[in-house]
Structure formats: C-alpha cells, structure tokens
Protein backbone atom coordinates (compact mmCIF):
# COMPACT_ATOMS: atom_id res chain seq x y z
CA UNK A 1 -13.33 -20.18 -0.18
CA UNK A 2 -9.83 -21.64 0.90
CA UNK A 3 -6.85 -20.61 1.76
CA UNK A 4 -4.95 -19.47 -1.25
CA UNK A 5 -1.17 -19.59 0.02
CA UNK A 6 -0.74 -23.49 -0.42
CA UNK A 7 -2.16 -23.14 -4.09
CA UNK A 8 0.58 -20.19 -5.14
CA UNK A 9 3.11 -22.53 -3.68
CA UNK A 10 1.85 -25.50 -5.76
CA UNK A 11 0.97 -23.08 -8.99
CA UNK A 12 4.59 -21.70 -9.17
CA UNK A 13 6.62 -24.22 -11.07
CA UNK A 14 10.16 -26.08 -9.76
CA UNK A 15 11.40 -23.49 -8.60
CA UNK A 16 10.64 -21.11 -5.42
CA UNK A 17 13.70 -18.57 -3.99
CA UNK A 18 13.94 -18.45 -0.40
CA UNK A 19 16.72 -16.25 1.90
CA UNK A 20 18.43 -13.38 1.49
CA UNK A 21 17.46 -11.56 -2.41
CA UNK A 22 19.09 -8.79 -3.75
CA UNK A 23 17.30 -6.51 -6.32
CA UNK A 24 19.87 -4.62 -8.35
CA UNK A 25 17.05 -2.91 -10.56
CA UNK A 26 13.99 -1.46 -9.48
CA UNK A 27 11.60 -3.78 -10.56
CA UNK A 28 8.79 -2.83 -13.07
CA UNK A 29 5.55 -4.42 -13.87
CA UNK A 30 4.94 -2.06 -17.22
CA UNK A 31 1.58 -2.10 -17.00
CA UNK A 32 1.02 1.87 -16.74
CA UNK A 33 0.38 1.97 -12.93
CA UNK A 34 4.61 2.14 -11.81
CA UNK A 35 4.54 5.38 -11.20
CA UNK A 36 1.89 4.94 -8.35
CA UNK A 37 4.28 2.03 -6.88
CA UNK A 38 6.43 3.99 -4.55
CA UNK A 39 8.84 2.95 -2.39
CA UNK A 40 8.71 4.47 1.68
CA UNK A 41 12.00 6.70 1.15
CA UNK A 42 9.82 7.90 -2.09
CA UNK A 43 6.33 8.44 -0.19
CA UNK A 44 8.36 10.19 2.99
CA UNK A 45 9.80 12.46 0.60
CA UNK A 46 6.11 13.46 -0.77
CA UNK A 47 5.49 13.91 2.42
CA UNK A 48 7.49 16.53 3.56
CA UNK A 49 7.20 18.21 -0.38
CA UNK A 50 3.79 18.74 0.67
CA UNK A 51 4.73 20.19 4.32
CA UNK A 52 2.83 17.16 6.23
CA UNK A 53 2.93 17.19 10.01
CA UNK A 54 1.26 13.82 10.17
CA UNK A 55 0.45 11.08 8.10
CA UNK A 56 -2.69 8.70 8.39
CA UNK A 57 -2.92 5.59 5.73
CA UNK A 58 -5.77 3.80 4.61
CA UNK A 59 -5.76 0.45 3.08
CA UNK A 60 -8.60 -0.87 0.84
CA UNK A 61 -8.94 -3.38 -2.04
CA UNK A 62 -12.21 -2.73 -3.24
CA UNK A 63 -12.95 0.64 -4.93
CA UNK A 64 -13.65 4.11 -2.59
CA UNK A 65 -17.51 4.80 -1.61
CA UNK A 66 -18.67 7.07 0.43
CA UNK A 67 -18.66 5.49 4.06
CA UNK A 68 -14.68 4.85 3.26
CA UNK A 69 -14.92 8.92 2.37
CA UNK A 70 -16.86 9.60 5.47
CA UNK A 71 -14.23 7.67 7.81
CA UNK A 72 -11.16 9.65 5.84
CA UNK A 73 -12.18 12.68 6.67
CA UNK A 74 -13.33 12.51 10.50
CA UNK A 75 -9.85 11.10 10.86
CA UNK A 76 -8.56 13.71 9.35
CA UNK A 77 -10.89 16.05 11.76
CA UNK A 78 -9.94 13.89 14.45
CA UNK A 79 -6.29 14.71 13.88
CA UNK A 80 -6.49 18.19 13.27
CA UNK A 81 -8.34 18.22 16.67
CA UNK A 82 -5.26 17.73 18.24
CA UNK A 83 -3.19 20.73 16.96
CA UNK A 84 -1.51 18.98 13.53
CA UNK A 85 -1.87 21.47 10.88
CA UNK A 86 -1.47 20.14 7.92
CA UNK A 87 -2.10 16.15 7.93
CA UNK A 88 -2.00 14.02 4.88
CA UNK A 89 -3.43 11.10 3.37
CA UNK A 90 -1.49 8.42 2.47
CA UNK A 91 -3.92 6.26 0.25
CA UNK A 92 -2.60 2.85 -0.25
CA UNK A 93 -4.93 0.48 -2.36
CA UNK A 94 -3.38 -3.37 -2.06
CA UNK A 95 -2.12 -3.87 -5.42
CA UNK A 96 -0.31 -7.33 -5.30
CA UNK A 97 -2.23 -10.65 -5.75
CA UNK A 98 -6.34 -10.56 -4.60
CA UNK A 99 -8.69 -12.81 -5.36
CA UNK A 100 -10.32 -13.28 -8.94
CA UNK A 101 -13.61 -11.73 -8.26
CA UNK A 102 -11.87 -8.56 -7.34
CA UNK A 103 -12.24 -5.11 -8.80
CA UNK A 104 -8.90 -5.07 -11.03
CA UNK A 105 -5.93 -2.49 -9.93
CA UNK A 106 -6.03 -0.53 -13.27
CA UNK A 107 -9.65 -0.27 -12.55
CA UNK A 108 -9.85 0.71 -8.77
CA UNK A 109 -6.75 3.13 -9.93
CA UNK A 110 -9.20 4.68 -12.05
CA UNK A 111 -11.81 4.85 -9.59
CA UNK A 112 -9.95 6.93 -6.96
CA UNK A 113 -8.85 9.19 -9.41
CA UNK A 114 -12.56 9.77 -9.94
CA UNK A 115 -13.14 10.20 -6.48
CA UNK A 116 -10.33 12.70 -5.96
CA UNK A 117 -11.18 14.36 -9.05
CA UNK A 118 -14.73 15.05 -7.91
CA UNK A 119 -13.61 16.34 -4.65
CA UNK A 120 -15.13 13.92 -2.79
CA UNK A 121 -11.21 13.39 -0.82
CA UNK A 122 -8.65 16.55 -1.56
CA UNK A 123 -6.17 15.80 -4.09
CA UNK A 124 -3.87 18.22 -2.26
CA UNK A 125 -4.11 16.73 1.06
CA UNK A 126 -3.95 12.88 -0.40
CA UNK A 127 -1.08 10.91 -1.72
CA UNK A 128 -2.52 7.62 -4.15
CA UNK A 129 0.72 5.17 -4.50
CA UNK A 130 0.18 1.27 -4.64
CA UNK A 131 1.07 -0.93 -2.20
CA UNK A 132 2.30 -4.00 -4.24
CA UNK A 133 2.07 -6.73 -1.15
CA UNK A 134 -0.40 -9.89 -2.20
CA UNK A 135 -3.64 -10.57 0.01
CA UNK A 136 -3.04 -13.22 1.63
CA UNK A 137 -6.09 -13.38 3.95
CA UNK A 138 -3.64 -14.67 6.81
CA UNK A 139 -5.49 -12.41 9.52
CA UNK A 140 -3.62 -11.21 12.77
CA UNK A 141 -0.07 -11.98 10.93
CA UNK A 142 -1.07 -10.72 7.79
CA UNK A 143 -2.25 -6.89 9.45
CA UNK A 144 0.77 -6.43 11.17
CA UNK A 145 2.48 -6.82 7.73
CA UNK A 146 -0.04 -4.38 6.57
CA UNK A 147 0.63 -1.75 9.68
CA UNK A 148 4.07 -1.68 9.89
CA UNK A 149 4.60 -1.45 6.47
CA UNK A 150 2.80 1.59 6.40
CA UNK A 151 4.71 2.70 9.59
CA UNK A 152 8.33 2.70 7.92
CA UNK A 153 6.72 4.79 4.87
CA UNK A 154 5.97 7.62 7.57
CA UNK A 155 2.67 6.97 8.67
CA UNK A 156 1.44 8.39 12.08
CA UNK A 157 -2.14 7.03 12.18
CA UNK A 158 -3.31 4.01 10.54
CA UNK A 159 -6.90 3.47 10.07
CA UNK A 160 -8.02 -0.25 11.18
CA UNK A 161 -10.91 -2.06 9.32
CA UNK A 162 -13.21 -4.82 10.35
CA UNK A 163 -12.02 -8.14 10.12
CA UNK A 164 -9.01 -6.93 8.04
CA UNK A 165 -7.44 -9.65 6.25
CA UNK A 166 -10.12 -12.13 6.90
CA UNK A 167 -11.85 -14.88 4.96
CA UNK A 168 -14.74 -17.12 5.97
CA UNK A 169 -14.70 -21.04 6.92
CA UNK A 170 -15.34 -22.48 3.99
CA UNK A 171 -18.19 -24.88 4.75
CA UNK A 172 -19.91 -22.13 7.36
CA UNK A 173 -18.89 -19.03 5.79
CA UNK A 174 -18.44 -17.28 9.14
CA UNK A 175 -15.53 -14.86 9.69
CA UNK A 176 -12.55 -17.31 10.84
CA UNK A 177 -11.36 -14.50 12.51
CA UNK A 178 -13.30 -12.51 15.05
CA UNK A 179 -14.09 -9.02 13.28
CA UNK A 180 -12.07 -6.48 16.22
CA UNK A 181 -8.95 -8.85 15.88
CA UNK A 182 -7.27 -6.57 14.05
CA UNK A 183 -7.26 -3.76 16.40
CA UNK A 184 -6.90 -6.11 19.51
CA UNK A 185 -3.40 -7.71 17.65
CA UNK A 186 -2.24 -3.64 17.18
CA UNK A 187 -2.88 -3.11 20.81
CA UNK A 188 -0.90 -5.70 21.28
CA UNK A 189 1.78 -5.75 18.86
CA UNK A 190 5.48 -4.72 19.48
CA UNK A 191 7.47 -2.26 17.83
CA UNK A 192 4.43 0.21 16.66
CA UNK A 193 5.34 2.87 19.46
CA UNK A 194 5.78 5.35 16.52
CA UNK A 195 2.30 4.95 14.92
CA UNK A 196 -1.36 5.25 16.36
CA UNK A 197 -3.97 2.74 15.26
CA UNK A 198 -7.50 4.56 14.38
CA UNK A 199 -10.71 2.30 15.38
CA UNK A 200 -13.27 1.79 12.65
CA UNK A 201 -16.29 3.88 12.82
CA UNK A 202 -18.92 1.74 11.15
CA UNK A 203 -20.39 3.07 8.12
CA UNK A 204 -23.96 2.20 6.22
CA UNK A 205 -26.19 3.52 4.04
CA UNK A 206 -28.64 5.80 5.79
CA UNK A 207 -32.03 5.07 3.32
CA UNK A 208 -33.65 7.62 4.70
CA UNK A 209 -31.07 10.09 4.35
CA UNK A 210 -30.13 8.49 0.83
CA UNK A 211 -26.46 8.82 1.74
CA UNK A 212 -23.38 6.83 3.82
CA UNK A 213 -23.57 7.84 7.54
CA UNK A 214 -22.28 6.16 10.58
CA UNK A 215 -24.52 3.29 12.09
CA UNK A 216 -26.82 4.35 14.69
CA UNK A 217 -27.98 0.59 16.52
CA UNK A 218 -31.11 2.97 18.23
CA UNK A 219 -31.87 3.36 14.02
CA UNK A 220 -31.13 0.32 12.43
CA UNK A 221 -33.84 -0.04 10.47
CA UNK A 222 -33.35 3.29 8.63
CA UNK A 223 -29.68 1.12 7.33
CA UNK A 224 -28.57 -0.96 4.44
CA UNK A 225 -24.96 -2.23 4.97
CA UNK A 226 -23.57 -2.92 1.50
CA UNK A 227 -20.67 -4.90 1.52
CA UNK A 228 -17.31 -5.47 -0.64
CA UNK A 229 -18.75 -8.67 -1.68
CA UNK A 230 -22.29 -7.04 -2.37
CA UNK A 231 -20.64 -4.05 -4.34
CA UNK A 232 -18.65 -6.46 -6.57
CA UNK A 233 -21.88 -8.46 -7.30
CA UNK A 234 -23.56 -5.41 -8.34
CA UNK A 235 -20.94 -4.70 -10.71
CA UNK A 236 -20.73 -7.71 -12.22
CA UNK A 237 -24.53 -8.10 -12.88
CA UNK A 238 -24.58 -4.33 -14.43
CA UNK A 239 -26.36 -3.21 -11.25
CA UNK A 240 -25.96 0.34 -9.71
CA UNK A 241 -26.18 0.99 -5.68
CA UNK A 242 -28.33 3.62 -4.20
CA UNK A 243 -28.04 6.92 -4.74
CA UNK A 244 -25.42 8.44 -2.36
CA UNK A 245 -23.55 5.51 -1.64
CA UNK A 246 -20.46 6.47 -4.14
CA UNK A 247 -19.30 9.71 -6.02
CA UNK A 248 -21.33 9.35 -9.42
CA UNK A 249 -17.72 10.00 -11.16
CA UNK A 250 -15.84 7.17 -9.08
CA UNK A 251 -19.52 5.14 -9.45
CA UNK A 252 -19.23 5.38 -13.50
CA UNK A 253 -15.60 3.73 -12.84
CA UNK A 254 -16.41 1.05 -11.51
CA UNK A 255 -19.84 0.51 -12.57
C-alpha cells in the first residue's frame, strides 16, 4: 500500500489546473448514476420536501451490512431521544476515485438500493445521493473534508468511523493513523459549531446470535469482526459471509 496522491499527480499528463475554476455546466459523468450526484442546495431542498428536523450523514465506501444498519438506526433512536421528530438520513457513499480492489460505485449503488428495498433502512426516512470527492486516504485532513462537506449540505449529526480515511504503513501494515483520530481532530476542529459528531459504536458479528450486534469485550469470544478488506476478499473469491451479517437482497448485490 502507498500513498496514491503522488501517483495521480504523475499519471495525469502535462497538464494539471490549479486556482480559481469556473464550471459553467454542471458537469456529467453519463454513466447512469448523475441523478444520485447532488449538489448541497439540491440535498437541503430534499430535505425540507421530506419535512426533516435534523439531518445525520453517513459515509461508507464499501457496500451496507448489517452492523453499518445497526449503527444507522440507534442514531437515529439516539436523535429522536432528544425531541427531533422527524430526522433523516442523508446516505452518502464516496463515489470519486477509491482504490482498485474496491466494490465499484454502480455496484455498491445497487447494493443500497437492495438494502433499502428490503427494509432493512426506510426509504422514506433516507436520502442515497453520491458524494463524488476521491479517497485520498490523507487521514485527519482528509475527514474534515469529509465532515464539513456534509455540514454545508445540511447535516446536523455526522456519524464518525474508525480510522476514517486511513491506510496502513506499507512495510508493517499497521494503521498510520491511530484509529479514534478522527473523532479527536472533530473535537478539535474549527468551524463545525453547526454539526454534532456521532462516536462509533463498534459493531461484529455475534456467532452465537448469527447476526451483527455491538461488541461486548466481557463476550469476545462469541465475535467475528469482518472487515472491509475481509468482505471484499470474500467477494472476489465467490465466498458468502455468515448468515445475518448483510440483507440477503443487498448480499445477492454484491455477492
């Protein structure tokens, strides 16, 4: 694993364009997926056509299982909790440049409109646009990007991950970044006064159980963490996860 930036830079020809640009057309990638790229004014105005009194985004680039599900909706609980009435989801898959052995967009697309279809998240309650920003893997700089962004689209809440925007030393493979970073930077961070960041709740699969739960350390044994990598893996050898793990519509998506 490296550090992708410098090889964009050196893959993009003669040319780069730096300072001020000016985009006189919307741009379009026609590739079937531009009506799910919308831009803030457009996702605020879904917002209040759906009568939201708060927002809470989610970002992910690998498809939705359960344990994502699980942490969705006790924020949404959590938020309710507090008087909101009617708080939506703003659902916000990365869909700019990732890493080759990702889960393509047009397939992860696919995938959460599996999940919502089987009701495993509320298609009234949820808005699915694309966020077209690249992964970087730049860490602390990169997940302010990612949080303020979602900010000036009318986000209230935004749901922090573990080691968001992290990549491993190459020769080690250890996290470069320490896995709470993100959430310590957001503590930190100015100019987020208008937005809340939501800890991660861990979330494994409960074998005994046979379905996603959150991680109990006094049961460990009784959990298999399958991870983004791991899921991928399975994919590509034609392997299937446990039982439980993902919505069997959103599973035969991606699977």
């Amino acid at each position: 694993m490296y550090c992708t930036s410098p090889q964009l830079v050196e893959e993009s020809g003669d040319w780069l364009v730096g300072g001020d640009i000016e985009a006189l057309e919307r741009i379009r990638w026609n590739d079937g997926l531009d009506p799910y790229r919308l831009t803030p004014n457009e996702l605020r105005a879904e917002f209040r056509r759906r009568g939201a009194d708060a927002v809470f985004a989610f970002q992910l680039r690998n498809p939705i299982h359960n344990g994502h599900a699980l942490l969705m909706k006790d924020t949404r609980d959590m938020i309710l909790s507090r008087g909101f009435r009617n708080p939506v989801l703003l659902l916000h898959p990365l869909g700019g440049w990732t890493k080759a052995d990702d889960v393509p967009l047009k397939v992860r697309i696919r995938q959460h409109h599996a999940v919502l279809d089987e009701g495993v998240l509320d298609k009234e309650t949820t808005v699915l646009a694309i966020f077209p920003s690249p992964m970087m893997y730049a860490g602390p700089t990169e997940v302010q990007w990612h949080c303020k962004a979602r900010m000036n689209a009318g986000a209230n809440f935004y749901i922090m991950g573990r080691d968001p925007a992290g990549m491993p030393h190459p020769d080690t493979k250890t996290d470069l970044y320490d896995p709470t970073h993100g959430k310590k930077v957001l503590m930190m961070a100015p100019g987020l006064t208008r937005l809340e960041v939501v800890p991660f709740k861990v979330a494994a699969y409960n074998k005994k159980l046979g379905q996603m739960d959150f991680y109990d350390p006094s049961q460990h044994e009784d959990f298999e963490f399958i991870s983004g990598t791991k899921m991928r893996s399975l994919a590509r050898e034609g392997k299937t996860p446990p039982d439980g793990f993902m919505a069997s519509q959103g599973l035969a998506g991606t699977f």
